[in-house]
Protein backbone atom coordinates (compact mmCIF):
# COMPACT_ATOMS: atom_id res chain seq x y z
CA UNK A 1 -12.82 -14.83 17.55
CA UNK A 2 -10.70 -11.83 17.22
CA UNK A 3 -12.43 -8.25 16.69
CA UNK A 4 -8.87 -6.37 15.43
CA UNK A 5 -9.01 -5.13 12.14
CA UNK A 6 -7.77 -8.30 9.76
CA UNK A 7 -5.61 -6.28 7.09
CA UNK A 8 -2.63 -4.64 6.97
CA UNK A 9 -3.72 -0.99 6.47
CA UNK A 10 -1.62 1.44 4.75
CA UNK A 11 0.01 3.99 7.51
CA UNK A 12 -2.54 6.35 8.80
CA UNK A 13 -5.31 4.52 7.79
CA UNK A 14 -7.27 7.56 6.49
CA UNK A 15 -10.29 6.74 4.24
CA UNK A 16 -8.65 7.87 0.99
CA UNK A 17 -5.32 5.30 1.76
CA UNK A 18 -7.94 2.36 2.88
CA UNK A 19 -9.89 3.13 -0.57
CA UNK A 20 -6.75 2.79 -2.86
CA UNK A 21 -5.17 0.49 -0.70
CA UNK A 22 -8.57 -2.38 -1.24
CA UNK A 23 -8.73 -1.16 -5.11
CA UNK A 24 -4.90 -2.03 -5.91
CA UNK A 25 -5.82 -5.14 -4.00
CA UNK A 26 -8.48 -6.12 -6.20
CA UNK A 27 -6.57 -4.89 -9.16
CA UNK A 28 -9.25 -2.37 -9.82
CA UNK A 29 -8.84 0.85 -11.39
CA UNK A 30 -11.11 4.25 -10.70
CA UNK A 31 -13.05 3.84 -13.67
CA UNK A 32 -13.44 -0.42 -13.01
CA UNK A 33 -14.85 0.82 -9.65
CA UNK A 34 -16.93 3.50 -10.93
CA UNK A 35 -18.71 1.39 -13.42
CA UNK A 36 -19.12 -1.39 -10.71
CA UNK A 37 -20.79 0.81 -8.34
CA UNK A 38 -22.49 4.28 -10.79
CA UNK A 39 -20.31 6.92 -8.92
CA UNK A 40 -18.38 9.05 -11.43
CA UNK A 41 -14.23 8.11 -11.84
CA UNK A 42 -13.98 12.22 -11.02
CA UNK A 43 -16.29 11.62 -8.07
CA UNK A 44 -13.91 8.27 -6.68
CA UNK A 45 -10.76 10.78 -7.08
CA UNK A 46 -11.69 13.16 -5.22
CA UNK A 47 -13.07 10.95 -2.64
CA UNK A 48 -9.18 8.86 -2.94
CA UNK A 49 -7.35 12.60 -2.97
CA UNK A 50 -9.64 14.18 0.17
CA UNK A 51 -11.68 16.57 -1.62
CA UNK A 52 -14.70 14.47 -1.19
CA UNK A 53 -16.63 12.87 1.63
CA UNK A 54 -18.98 10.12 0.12
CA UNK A 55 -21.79 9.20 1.84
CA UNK A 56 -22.41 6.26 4.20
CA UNK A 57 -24.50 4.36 1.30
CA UNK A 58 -21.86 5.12 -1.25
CA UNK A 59 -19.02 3.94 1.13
CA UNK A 60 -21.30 0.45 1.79
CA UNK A 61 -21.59 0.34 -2.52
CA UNK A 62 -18.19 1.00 -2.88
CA UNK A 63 -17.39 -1.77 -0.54
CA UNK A 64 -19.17 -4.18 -2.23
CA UNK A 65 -17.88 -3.56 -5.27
CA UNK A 66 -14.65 -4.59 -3.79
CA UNK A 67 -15.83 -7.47 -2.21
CA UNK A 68 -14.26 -5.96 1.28
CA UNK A 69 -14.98 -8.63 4.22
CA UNK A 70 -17.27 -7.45 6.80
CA UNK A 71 -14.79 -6.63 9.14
CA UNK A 72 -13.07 -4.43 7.47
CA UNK A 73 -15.84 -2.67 6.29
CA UNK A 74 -16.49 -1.66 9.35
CA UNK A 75 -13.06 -0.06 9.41
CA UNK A 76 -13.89 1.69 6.13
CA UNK A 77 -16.84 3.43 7.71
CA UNK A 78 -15.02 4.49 10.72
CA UNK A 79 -12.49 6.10 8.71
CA UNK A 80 -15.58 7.53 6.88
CA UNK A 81 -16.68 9.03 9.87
CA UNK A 82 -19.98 6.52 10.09
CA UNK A 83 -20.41 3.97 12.83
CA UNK A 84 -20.16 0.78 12.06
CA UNK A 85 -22.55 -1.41 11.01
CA UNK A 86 -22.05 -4.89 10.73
CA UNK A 87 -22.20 -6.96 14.39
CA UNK A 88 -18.88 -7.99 15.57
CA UNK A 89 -19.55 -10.68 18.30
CA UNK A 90 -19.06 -14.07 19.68
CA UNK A 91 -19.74 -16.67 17.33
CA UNK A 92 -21.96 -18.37 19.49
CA UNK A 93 -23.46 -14.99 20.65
CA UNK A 94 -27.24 -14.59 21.41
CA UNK A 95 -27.38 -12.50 18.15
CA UNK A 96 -26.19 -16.20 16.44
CA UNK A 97 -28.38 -18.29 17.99
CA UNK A 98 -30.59 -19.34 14.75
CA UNK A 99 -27.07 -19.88 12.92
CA UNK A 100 -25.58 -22.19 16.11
CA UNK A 101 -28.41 -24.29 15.79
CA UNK A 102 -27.87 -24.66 12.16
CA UNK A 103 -24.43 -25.78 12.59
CA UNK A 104 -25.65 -28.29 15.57
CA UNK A 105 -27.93 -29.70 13.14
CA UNK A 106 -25.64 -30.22 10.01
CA UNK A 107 -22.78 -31.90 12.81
CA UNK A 108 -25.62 -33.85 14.10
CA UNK A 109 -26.78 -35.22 11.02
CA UNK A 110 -22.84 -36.06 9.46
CA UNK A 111 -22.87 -38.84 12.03
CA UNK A 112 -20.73 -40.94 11.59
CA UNK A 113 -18.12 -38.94 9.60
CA UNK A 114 -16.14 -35.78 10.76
CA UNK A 115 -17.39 -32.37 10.80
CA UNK A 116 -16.15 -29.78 12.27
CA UNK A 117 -16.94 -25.77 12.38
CA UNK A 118 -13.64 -23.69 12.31
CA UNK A 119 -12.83 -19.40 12.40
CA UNK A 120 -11.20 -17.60 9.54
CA UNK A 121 -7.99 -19.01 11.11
CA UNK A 122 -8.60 -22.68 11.06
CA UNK A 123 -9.32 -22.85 14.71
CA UNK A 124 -11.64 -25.37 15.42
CA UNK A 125 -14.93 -24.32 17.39
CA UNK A 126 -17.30 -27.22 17.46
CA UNK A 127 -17.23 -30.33 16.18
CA UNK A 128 -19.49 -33.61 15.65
CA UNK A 129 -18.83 -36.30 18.11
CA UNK A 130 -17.15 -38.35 15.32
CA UNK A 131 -14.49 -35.72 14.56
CA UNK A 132 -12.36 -36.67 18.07
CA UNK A 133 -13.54 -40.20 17.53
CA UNK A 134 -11.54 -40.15 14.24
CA UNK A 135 -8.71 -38.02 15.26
CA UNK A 136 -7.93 -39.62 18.70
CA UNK A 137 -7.50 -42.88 16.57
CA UNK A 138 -4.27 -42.27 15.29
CA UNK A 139 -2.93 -39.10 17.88
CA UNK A 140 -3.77 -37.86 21.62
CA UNK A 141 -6.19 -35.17 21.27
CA UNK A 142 -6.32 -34.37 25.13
CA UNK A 143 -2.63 -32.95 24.95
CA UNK A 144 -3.54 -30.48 22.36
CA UNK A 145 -5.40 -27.02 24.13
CA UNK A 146 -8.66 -25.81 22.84
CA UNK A 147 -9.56 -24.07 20.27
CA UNK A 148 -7.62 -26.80 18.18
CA UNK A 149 -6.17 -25.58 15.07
CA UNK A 150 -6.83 -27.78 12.33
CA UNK A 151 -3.99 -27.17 10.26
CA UNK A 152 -1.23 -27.79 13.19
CA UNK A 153 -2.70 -31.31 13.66
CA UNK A 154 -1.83 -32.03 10.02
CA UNK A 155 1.39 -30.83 10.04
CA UNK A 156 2.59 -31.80 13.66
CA UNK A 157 5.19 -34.78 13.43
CA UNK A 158 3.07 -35.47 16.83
CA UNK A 159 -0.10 -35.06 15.80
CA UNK A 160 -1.67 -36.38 12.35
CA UNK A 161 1.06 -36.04 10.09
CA UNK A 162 3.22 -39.70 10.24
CA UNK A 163 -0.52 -41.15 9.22
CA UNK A 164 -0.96 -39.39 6.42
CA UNK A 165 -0.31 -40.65 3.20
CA UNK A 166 1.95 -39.06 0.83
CA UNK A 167 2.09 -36.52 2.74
CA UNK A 168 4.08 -33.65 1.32
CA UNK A 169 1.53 -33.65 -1.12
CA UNK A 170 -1.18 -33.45 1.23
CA UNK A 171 0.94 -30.44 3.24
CA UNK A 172 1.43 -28.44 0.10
CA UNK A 173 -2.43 -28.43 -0.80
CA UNK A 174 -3.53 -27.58 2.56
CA UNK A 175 -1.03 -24.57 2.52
CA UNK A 176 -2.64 -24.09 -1.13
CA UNK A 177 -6.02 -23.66 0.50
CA UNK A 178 -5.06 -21.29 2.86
CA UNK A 179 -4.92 -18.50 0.19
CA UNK A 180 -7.55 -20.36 -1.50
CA UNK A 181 -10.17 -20.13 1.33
CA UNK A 182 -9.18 -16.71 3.14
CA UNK A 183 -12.05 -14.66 4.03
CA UNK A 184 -12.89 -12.34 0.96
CA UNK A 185 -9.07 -13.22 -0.55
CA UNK A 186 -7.22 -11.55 1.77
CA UNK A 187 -4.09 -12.84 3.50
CA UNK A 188 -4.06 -10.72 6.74
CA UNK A 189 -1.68 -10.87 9.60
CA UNK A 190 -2.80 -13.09 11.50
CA UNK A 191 -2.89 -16.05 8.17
CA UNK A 192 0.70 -14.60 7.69
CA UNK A 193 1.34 -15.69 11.12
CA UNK A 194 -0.69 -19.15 10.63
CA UNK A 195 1.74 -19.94 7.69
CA UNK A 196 4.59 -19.07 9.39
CA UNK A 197 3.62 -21.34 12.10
CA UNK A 198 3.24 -24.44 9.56
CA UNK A 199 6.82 -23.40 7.66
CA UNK A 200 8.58 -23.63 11.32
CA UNK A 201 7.13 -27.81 11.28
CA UNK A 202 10.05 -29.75 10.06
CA UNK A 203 10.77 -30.78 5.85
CA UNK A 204 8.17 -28.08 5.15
CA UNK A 205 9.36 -26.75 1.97
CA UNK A 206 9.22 -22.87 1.92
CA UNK A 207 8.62 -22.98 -2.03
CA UNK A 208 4.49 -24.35 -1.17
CA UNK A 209 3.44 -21.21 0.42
CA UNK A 210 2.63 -18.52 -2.96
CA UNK A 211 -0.34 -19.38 -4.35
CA UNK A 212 -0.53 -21.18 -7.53
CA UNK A 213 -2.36 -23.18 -9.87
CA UNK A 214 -2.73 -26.42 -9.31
CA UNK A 215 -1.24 -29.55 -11.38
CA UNK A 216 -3.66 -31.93 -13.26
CA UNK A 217 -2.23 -35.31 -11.18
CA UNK A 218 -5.88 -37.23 -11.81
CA UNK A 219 -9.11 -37.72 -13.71
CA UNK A 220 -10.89 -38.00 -10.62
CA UNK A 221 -12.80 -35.13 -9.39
CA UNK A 222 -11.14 -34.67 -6.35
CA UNK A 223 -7.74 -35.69 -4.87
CA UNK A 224 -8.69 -37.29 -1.42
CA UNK A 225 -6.32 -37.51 1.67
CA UNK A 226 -5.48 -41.03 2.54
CA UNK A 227 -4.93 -41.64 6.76
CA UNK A 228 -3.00 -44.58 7.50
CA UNK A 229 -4.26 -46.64 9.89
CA UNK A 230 -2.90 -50.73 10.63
CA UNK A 231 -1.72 -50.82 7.03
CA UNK A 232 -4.70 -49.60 5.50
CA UNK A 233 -5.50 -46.40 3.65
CA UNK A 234 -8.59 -44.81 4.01
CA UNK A 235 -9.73 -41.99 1.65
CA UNK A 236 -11.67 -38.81 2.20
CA UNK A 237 -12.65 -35.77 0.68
CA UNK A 238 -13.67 -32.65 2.19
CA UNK A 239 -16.65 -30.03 1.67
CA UNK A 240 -16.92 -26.87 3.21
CA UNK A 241 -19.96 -24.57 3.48
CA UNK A 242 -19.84 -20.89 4.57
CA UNK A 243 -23.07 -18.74 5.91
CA UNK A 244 -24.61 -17.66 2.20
CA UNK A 245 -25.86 -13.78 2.87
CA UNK A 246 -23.62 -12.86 5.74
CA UNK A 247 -24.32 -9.74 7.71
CA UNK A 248 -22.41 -10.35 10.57
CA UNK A 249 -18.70 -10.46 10.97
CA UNK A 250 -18.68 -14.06 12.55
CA UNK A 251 -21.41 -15.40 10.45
CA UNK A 252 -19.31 -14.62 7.44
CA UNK A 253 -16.38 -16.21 9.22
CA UNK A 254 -17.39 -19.41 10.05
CA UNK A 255 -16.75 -22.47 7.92
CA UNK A 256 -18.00 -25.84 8.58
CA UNK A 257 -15.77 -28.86 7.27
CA UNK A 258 -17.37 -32.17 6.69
CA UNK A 259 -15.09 -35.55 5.75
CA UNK A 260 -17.00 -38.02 3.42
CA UNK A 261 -15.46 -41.44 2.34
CA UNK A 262 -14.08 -41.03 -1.04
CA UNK A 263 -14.85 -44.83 -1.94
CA UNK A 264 -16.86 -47.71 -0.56
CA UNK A 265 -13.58 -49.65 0.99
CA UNK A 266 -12.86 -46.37 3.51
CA UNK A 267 -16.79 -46.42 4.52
CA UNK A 268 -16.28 -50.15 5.06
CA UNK A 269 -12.83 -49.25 7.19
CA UNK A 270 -14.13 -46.08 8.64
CA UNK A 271 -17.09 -48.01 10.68
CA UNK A 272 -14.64 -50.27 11.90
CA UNK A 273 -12.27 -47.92 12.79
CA UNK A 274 -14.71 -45.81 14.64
CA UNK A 275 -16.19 -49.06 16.46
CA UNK A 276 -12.31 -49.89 17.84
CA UNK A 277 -12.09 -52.79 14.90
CA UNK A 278 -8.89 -51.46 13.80
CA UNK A 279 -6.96 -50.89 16.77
């Protein structure tokens, strides 16, 4: 996983330009911020203007307030002058070991649907061993290098995309969850990148990348993704779980994706499928 800073920082990147650059993100003024965290509005202008040097503990308030990611917090209290304090390793570092184990056990246990543990960036890291089971049905995993992003197998006119049903829909949501999903809201370089990558996939329509709300197209509680396979559809849903009290960069990165049949026919099809039924 990377360890660069993941915003765009205003030129400089002094403390007082880092502070008003996360409060205009979050659409906060300096007396929002001040009742949020119980520092005075004259105390957060001079802090913003460089007549003040807050604390380490106000800096860490302050950045909660603001819901700043982890990784950039650490940023924050560099510019601050503090070290930072919030681990920034491998995700399957020794320091991660209890929350590896986690994630072996909830792949494990998804048998015999897909799961699959993917970065900020929709990388993939780990997966069940019915994730490539599933995938290498319909497209040739072994020509794709590792990590595996996620997103290019759905949009790839090689990969996953000609099996999946109505699928400018499908593109447009997943390009929809990208905002949706980013790691404390933000869209940093490297997801401005990522969507660049998908628009460059042909008939991508450059009109699905802003974020917006959602049309009402069902009563159902979720609108599944259909995969073709032999002139069948079969119909799953996703859920995705994040690390609940992260206090590590990569713990608060990860996300673990797990498929689940959205109705009784695709759990009838997807056994098949998996046992070569439907090849």
């Amino acid at each position: 996983m990377t360890t660069q800073s993941s915003t765009v920082m205003p030129p400089g990147g002094e403390l007082r330009a880092l502070l008003r650059h996360w409060r205009d993100l979050r659409g906060k003024s300096q007396l929002d911020l001040s009742l949020d965290t119980g520092v005075s509005q004259r105390h957060i202008s001079f802090i913003e203007i460089g007549r003040s040097m807050p604390s380490r503990q106000m800096l860490i308030d302050i950045a909660t307030a603001l819901d700043i990611p982890l990784r950039d917090r650490n940023t924050l209290l560099l510019a601050g002058g503090y070290a930072p304090i919030y681990p920034d390793g491998a995700w399957d570092g020794p320091e991660m070991t209890s929350i590896t184990k986690a994630l072996e056990r909830m792949l494990r246990q998804h048998e015999p649907f897909p799961a699959l543990v993917m970065d900020r960036y929709w990388n993939v890291l780990k997966t069940n061993r019915a994730a490539p089971r599933f995938f290498g049905r319909f497209t040739d995993l072994s020509a794709r290098k590792s990590p595996r992003n996620l997103l290019h197998l759905m949009f790839d006119p090689e990969g996953m995309r000609p099996f999946i049903a109505d699928w400018p829909t499908v593109a447009e949501s997943l390009i929809q969850r990208v905002y949706r999903e980013a790691v404390g809201r933000v869209v940093d370089d490297r997801i401005r990148e990522l969507l660049a990558s998908l628009l460059a996939f042909p008939n991508v329509e450059p009109d699905w990348t802003p974020p917006k709300a959602a049309s009402v197209q069902s009563v159902a509680p979720v609108i599944p993704i259909g995969f073709v396979r032999n002139g069948k559809v079969l119909n799953y849903f996703s859920m995705v779980t994040t690390v609940g009290t992260p206090q590590a960069v990569a713990a608060q990165e990860l996300r673990i994706e797990c498929m689940f049949p959205a109705d009784e026919a695709t759990e009838a099809f997807h056994a098949a499928l998996l046992n070569d039924d439907l090849r």
